[in-house]
Protein backbone atom coordinates (compact mmCIF):
# COMPACT_ATOMS: atom_id res chain seq x y z
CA UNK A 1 -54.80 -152.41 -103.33
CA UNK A 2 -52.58 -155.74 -103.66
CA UNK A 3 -53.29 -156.28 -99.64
CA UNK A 4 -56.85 -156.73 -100.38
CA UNK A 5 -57.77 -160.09 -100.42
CA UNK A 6 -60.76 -161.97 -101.74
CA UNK A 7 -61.00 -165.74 -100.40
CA UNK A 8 -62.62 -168.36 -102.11
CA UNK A 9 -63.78 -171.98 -101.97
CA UNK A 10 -62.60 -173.87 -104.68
CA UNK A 11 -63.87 -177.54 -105.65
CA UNK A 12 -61.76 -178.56 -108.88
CA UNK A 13 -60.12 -181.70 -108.21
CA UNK A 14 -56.98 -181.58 -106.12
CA UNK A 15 -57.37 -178.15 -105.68
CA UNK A 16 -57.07 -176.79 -101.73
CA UNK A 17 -60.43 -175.95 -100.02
CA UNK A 18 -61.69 -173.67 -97.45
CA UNK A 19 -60.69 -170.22 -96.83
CA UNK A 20 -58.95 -169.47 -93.58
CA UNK A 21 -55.86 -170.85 -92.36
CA UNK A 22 -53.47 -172.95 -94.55
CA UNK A 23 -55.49 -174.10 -97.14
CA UNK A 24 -57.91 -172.49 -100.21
CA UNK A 25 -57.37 -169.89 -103.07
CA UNK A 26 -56.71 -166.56 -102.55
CA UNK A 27 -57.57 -163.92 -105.45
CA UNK A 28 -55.96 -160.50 -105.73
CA UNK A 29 -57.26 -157.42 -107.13
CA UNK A 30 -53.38 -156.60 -107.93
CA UNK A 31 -50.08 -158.10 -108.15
CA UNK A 32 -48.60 -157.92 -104.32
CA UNK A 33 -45.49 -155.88 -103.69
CA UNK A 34 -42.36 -157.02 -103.26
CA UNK A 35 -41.46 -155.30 -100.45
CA UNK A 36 -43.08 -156.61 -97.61
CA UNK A 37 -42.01 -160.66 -98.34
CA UNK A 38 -38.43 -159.90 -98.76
CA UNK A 39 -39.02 -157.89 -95.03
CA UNK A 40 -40.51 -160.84 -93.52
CA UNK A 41 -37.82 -163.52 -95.43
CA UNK A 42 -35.62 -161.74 -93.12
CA UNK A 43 -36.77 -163.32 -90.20
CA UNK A 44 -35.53 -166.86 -89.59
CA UNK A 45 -37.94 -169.82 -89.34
CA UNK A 46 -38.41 -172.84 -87.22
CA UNK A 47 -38.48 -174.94 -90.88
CA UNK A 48 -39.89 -178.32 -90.94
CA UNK A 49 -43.51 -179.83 -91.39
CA UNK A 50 -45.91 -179.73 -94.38
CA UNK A 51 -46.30 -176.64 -96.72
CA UNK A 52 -49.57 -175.03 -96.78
CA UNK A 53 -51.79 -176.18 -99.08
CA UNK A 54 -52.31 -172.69 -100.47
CA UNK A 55 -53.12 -171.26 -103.91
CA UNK A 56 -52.46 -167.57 -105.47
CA UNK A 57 -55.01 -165.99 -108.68
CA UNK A 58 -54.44 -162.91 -109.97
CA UNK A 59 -57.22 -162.37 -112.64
CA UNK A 60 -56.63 -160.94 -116.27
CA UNK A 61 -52.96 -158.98 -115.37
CA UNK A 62 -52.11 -156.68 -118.01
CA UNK A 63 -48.28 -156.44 -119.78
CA UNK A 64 -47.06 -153.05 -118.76
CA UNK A 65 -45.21 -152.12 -122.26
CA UNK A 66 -41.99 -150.42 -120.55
CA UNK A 67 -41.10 -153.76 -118.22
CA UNK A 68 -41.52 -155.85 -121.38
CA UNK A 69 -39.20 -153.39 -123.85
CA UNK A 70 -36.71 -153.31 -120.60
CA UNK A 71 -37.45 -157.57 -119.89
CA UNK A 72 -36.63 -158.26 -124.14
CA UNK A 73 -33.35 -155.65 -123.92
CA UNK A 74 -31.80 -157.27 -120.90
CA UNK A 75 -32.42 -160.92 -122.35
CA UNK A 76 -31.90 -160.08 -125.90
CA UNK A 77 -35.45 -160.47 -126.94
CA UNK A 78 -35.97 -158.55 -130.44
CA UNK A 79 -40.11 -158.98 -131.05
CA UNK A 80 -42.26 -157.08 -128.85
CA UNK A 81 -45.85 -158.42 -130.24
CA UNK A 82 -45.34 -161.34 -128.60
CA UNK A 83 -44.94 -162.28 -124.85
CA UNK A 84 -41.66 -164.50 -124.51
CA UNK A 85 -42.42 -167.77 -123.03
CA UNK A 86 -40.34 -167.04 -120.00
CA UNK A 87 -41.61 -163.99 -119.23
CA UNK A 88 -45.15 -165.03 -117.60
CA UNK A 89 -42.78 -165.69 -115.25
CA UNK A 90 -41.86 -162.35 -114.10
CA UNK A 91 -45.76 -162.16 -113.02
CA UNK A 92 -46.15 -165.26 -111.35
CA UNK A 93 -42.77 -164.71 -109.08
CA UNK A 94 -43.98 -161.94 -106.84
CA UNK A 95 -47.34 -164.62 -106.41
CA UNK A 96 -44.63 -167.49 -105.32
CA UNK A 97 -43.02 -164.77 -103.00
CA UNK A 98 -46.07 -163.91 -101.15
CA UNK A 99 -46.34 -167.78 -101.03
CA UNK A 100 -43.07 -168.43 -99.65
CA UNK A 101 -42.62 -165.79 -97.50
CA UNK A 102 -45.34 -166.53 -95.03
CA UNK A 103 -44.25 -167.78 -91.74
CA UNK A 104 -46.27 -171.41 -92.16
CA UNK A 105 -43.67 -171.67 -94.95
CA UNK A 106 -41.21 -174.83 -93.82
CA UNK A 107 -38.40 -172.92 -95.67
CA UNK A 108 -36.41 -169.92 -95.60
CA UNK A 109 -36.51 -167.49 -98.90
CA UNK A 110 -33.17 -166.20 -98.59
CA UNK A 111 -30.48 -168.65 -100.24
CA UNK A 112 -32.67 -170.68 -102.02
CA UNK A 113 -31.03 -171.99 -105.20
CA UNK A 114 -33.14 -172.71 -108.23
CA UNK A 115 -32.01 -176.11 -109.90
CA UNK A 116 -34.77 -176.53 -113.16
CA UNK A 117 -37.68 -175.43 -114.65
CA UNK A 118 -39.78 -176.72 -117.09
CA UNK A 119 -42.41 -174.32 -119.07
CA UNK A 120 -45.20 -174.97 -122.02
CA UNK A 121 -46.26 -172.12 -124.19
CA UNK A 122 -49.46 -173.71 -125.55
CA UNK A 123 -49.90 -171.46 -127.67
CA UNK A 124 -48.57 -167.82 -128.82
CA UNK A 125 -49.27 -164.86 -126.16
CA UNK A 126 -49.68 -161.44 -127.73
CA UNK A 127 -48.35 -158.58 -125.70
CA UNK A 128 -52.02 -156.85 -125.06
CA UNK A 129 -54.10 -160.14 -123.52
CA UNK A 130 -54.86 -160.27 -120.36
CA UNK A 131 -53.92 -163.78 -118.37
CA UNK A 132 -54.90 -165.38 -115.11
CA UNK A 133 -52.78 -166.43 -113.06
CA UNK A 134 -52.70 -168.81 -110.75
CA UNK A 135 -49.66 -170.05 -108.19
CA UNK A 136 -49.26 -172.76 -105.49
CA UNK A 137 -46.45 -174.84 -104.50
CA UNK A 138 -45.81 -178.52 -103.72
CA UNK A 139 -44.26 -180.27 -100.74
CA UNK A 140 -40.60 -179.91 -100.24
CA UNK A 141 -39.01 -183.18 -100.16
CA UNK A 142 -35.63 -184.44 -99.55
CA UNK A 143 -32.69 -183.75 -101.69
CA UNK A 144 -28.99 -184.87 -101.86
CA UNK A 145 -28.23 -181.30 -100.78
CA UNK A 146 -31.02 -180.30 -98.42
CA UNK A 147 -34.43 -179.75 -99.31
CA UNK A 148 -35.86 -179.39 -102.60
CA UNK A 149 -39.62 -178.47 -103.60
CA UNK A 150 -41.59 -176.97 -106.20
CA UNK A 151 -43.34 -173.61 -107.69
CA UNK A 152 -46.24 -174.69 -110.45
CA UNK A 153 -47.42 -171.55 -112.06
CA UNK A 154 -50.62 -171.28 -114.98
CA UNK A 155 -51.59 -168.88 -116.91
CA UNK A 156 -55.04 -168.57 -118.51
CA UNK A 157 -57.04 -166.40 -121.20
CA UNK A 158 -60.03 -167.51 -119.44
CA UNK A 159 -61.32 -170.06 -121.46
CA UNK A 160 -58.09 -172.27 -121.64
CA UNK A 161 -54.59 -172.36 -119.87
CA UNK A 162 -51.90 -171.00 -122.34
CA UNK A 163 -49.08 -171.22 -120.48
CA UNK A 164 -47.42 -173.21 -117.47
CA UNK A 165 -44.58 -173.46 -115.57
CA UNK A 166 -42.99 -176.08 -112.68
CA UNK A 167 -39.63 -174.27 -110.95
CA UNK A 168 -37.39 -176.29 -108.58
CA UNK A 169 -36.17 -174.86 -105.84
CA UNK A 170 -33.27 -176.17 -103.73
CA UNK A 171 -33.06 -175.35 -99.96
CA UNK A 172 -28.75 -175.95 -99.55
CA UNK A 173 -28.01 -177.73 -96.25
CA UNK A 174 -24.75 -179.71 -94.34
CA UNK A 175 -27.14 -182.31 -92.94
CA UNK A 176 -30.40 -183.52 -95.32
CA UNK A 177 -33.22 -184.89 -93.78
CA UNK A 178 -33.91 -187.83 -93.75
CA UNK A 179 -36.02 -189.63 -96.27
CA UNK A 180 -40.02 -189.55 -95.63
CA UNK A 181 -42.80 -190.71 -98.10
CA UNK A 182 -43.98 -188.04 -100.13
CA UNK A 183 -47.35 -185.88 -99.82
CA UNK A 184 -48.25 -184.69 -103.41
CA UNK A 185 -50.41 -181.71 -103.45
CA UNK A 186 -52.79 -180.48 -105.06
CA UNK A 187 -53.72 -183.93 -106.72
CA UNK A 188 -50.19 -184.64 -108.54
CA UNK A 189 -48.15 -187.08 -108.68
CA UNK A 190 -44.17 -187.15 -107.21
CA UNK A 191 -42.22 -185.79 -109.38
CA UNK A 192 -38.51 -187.11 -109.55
CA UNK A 193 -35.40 -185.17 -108.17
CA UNK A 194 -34.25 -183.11 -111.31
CA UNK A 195 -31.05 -183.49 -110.45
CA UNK A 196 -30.24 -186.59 -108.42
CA UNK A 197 -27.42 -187.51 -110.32
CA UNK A 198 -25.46 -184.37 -111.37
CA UNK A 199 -23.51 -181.69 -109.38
CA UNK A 200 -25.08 -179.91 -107.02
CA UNK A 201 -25.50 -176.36 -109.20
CA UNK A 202 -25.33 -174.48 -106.59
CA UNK A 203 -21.86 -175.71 -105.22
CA UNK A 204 -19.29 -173.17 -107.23
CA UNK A 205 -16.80 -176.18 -107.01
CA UNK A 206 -19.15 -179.12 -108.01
CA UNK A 207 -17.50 -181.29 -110.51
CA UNK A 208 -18.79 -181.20 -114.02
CA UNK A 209 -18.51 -182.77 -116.97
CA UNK A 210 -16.55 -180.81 -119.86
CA UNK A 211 -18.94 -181.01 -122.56
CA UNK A 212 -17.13 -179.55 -125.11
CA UNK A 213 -14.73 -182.58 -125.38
CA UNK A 214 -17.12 -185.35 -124.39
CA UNK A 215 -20.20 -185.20 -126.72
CA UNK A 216 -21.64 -188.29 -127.62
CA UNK A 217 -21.67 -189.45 -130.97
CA UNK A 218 -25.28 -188.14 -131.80
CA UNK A 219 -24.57 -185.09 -130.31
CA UNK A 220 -21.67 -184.78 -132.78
CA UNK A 221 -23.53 -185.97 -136.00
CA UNK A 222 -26.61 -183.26 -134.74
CA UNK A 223 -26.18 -180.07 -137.10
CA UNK A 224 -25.33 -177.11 -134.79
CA UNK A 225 -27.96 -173.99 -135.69
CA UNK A 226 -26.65 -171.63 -133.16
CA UNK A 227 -23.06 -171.17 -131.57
CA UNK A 228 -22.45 -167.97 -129.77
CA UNK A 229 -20.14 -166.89 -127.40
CA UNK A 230 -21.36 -163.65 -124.62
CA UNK A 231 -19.58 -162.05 -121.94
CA UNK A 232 -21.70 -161.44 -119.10
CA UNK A 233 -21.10 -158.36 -117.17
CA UNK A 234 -20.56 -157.92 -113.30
CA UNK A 235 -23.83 -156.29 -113.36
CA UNK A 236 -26.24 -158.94 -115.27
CA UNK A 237 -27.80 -160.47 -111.73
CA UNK A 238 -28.82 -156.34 -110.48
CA UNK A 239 -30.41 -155.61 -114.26
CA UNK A 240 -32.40 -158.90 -114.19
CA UNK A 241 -33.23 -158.26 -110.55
CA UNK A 242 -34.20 -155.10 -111.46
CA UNK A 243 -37.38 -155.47 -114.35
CA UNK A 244 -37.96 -159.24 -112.52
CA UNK A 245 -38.12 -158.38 -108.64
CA UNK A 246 -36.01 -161.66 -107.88
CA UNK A 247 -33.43 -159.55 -105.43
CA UNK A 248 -32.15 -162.61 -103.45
CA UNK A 249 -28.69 -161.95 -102.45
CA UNK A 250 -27.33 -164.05 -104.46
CA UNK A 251 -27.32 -162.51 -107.38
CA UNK A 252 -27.06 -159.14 -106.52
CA UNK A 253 -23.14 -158.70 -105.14
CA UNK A 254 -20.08 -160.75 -104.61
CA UNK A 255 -20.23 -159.35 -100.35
CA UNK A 256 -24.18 -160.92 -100.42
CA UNK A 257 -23.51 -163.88 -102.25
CA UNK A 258 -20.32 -164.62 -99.97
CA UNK A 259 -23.01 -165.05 -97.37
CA UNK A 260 -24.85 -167.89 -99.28
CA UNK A 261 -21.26 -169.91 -99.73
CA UNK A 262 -20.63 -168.88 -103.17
CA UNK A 263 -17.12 -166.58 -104.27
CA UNK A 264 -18.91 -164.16 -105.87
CA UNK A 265 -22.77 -162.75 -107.25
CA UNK A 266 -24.61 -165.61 -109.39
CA UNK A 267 -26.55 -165.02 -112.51
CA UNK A 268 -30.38 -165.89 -112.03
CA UNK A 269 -31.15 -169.13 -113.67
CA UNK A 270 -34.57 -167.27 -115.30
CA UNK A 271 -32.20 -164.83 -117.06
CA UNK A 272 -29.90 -167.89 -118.42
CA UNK A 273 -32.79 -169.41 -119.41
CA UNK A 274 -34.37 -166.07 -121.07
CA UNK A 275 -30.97 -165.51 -123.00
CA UNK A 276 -31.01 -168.94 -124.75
CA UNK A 277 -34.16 -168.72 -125.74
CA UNK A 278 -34.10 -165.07 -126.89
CA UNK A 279 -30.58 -167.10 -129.31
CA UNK A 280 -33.24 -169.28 -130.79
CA UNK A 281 -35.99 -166.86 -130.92
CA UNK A 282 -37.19 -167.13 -134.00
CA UNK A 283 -36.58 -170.68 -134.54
CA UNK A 284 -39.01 -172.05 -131.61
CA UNK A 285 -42.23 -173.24 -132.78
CA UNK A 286 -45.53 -171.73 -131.80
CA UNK A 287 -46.48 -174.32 -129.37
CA UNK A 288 -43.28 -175.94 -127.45
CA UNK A 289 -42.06 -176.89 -124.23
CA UNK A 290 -38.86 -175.51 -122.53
CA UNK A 291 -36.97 -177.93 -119.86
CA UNK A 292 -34.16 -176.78 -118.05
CA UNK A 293 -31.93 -178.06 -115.30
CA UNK A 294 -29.44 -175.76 -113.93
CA UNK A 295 -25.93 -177.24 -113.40
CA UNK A 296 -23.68 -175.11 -112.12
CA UNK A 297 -23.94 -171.54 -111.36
CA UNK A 298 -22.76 -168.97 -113.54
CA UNK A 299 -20.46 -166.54 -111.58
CA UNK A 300 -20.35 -163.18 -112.61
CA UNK A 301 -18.33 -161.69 -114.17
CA UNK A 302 -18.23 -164.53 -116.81
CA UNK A 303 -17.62 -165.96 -120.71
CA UNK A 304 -20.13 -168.59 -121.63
CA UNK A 305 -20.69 -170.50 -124.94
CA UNK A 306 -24.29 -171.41 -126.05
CA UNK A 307 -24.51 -174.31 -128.16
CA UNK A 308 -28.16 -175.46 -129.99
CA UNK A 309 -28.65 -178.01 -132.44
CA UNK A 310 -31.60 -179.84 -133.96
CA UNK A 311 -32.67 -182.27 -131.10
CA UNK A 312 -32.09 -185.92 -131.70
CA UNK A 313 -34.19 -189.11 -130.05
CA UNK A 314 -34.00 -189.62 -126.33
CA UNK A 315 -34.87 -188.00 -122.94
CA UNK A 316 -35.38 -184.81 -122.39
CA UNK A 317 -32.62 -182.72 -120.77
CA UNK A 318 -30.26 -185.51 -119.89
CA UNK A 319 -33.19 -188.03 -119.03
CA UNK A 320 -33.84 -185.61 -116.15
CA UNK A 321 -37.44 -185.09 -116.23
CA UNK A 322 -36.90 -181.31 -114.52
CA UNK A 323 -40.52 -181.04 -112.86
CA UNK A 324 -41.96 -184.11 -113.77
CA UNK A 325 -45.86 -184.49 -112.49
CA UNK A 326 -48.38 -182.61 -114.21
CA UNK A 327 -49.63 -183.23 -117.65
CA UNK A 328 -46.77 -181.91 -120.39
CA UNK A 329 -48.80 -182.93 -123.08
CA UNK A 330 -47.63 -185.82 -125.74
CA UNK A 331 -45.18 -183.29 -127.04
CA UNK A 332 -45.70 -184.73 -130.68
CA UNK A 333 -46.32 -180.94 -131.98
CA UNK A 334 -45.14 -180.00 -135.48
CA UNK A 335 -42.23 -177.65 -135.42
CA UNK A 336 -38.17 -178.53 -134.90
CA UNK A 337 -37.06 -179.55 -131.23
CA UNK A 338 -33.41 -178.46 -130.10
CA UNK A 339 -31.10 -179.68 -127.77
CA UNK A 340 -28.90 -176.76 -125.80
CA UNK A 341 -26.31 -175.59 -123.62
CA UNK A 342 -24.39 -173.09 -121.85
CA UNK A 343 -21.01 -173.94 -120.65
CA UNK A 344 -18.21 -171.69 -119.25
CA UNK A 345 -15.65 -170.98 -122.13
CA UNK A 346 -12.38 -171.63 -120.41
CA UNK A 347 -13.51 -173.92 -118.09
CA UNK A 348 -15.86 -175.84 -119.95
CA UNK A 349 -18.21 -176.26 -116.99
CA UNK A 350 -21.50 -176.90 -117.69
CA UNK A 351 -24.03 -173.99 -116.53
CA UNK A 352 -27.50 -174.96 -118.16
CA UNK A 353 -28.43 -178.28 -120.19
CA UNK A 354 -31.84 -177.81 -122.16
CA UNK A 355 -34.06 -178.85 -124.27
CA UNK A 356 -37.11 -177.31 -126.68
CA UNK A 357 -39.72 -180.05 -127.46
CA UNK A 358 -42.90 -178.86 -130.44
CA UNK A 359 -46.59 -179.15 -128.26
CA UNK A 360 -49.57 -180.55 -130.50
């Protein structure tokens, strides 16, 4: 049973120790349901203070074939031999869940926004392995908008880590705290905001740049590979809530989402994320990194235009540096890097900014 719990002592560097109370590793003999940490994100918190120092394994987790075929159909995923790189992601969530939901958590679940991600496929991930997981967060820190703070997620084959992930998530409030040093966890280092100087993507009415009329001259001279157009249904944020388990209100009706401040259900940024990469699918190289930082919030229903083209020199999405703090690699793989985007069609409003860098 997922409720059985085996505690351990870890002693890898900047790792938590012990195994009572707020701090040490946890291992599960399943994934945990679901169920029981949306029940108890339900109940409000005090908030405030320190996160636990806390970390989440679940050994050698097996695909199950039908979530996959239903994960690759709802993000437009056509191979099925090979894990996508985004969807490791689907088993580390109900990990950060269990992590977040707990009462010593400083922050509430429900609401929370997700503002960038950053994952590394180190290598390919065939559909019948068996990875390791392994979750923990970082400290929330203050953010122009509230309180921000951080998911890291790895994924080994259990003699190296294949994949990893950093997600940012934004807790929205009318007052920020105040500024206070930062704690890193688990070793790392302080990561910059993501988003510091852009709209707040979760605001529906955040100024944004149009990008479709103000590209910058390398931009322009790049040679576009992929230019698509998709209407996305009413129904997008309930069929990628359904195969991920990421039911936050938000994204599951316009009467929820009205309760979060927004005018109507929000796609999840995992599944705008998914469906770029499932447009460049088989373009990515083997070994590549995948930053993100969400802009603005795609409200559904909607028409969005994805844009890719062969990344030129500079900074990765927008100079950005969406989870900046643990080792990325020197990203000097062989393979092509792109630059992307997803912008509202009429509007021009910029949902997602992106960009696909080749791992050595």
């Amino acid at each position: 049973m997922a409720d059985r719990l085996r505690r351990t002592t870890t002693g890898a560097p900047g790792s938590p120790t012990g195994s009572t109370g707020r701090t040490g590793t946890r291992e599960l003999n399943a994934p945990p349901g679901l169920l029981g940490p949306y029940v108890r994100a339900l109940v409000p918190k005090r908030g405030g203070g320190p996160a636990p120092e806390r970390r989440l394994v679940l050994r050698e987790a097996a695909t199950d074939p039908r979530k996959l075929e239903r994960y690759a159909e709802v993000c437009g995923f056509t191979r099925r031999d090979r894990l996508p790189a985004t969807y490791p992601h689907l088993v580390a969530f109900p990990l950060a869940m269990s992590l977040m939901a707990r009462r010593d958590f400083p922050l509430p679940v429900l609401g929370l926004v997700h503002i960038a991600n950053r994952i590394e496929q180190l290598r390919p991930v065939g559909a019948g392995e068996r990875l390791t997981h392994h979750v923990w967060t970082r400290q929330p820190r203050p953010h122009p908008r509230g309180t921000s703070f951080e998911v890291v997620a790895e994924a080994d084959d259990g003699t190296a880590t294949v994949w990893r992930s950093v997600s940012t998530y934004l807790s929205r409030s009318r007052r920020p705290p105040a500024p206070e040093p930062h704690t890193a966890v688990l070793g790392t280092a302080a990561p910059a905001h993501p988003d510091t100087r852009d709209p707040d993507p979760g605001d529906p009415d955040a100024a944004t740049t149009d990008t479709a009329t103000t590209d910058t001259a390398a931009d322009t001279a790049a040679a576009a590979v992929v230019d698509e157009h998709w209407d996305v249904g009413v129904s997008a944020g309930r069929s990628y809530a359904s195969v991920s388990g990421d039911r936050n209100p938000i994204h599951l009706h316009a009467l929820t989402a009205r309760a979060f401040g927004f005018p109507r259900a929000v796609a999840h940024g995992m599944w705008t994320k998914a469906r770029c990469l499932a447009a460049l699918e088989t373009l990515l190289p083997d070994a590549h990194r995948v930053e993100v930082v969400f802009r603005a919030p795609v409200l559904l229903p909607a028409h969005v235009r994805f844009h890719a083209s062969v990344r030129t020199a500079g900074p990765a999405v927008d100079g950005t540096g969406a989870g900046t703090g643990t080792d990325t690699g020197t990203g000097t793989g062989t393979g092509t890097g792109w630059d992307f985007r997803l912008h509202g069609t009429d509007s021009g409003r910029e949902h997602l900014r992106g960009t696909v860098t080749p791992l050595g």
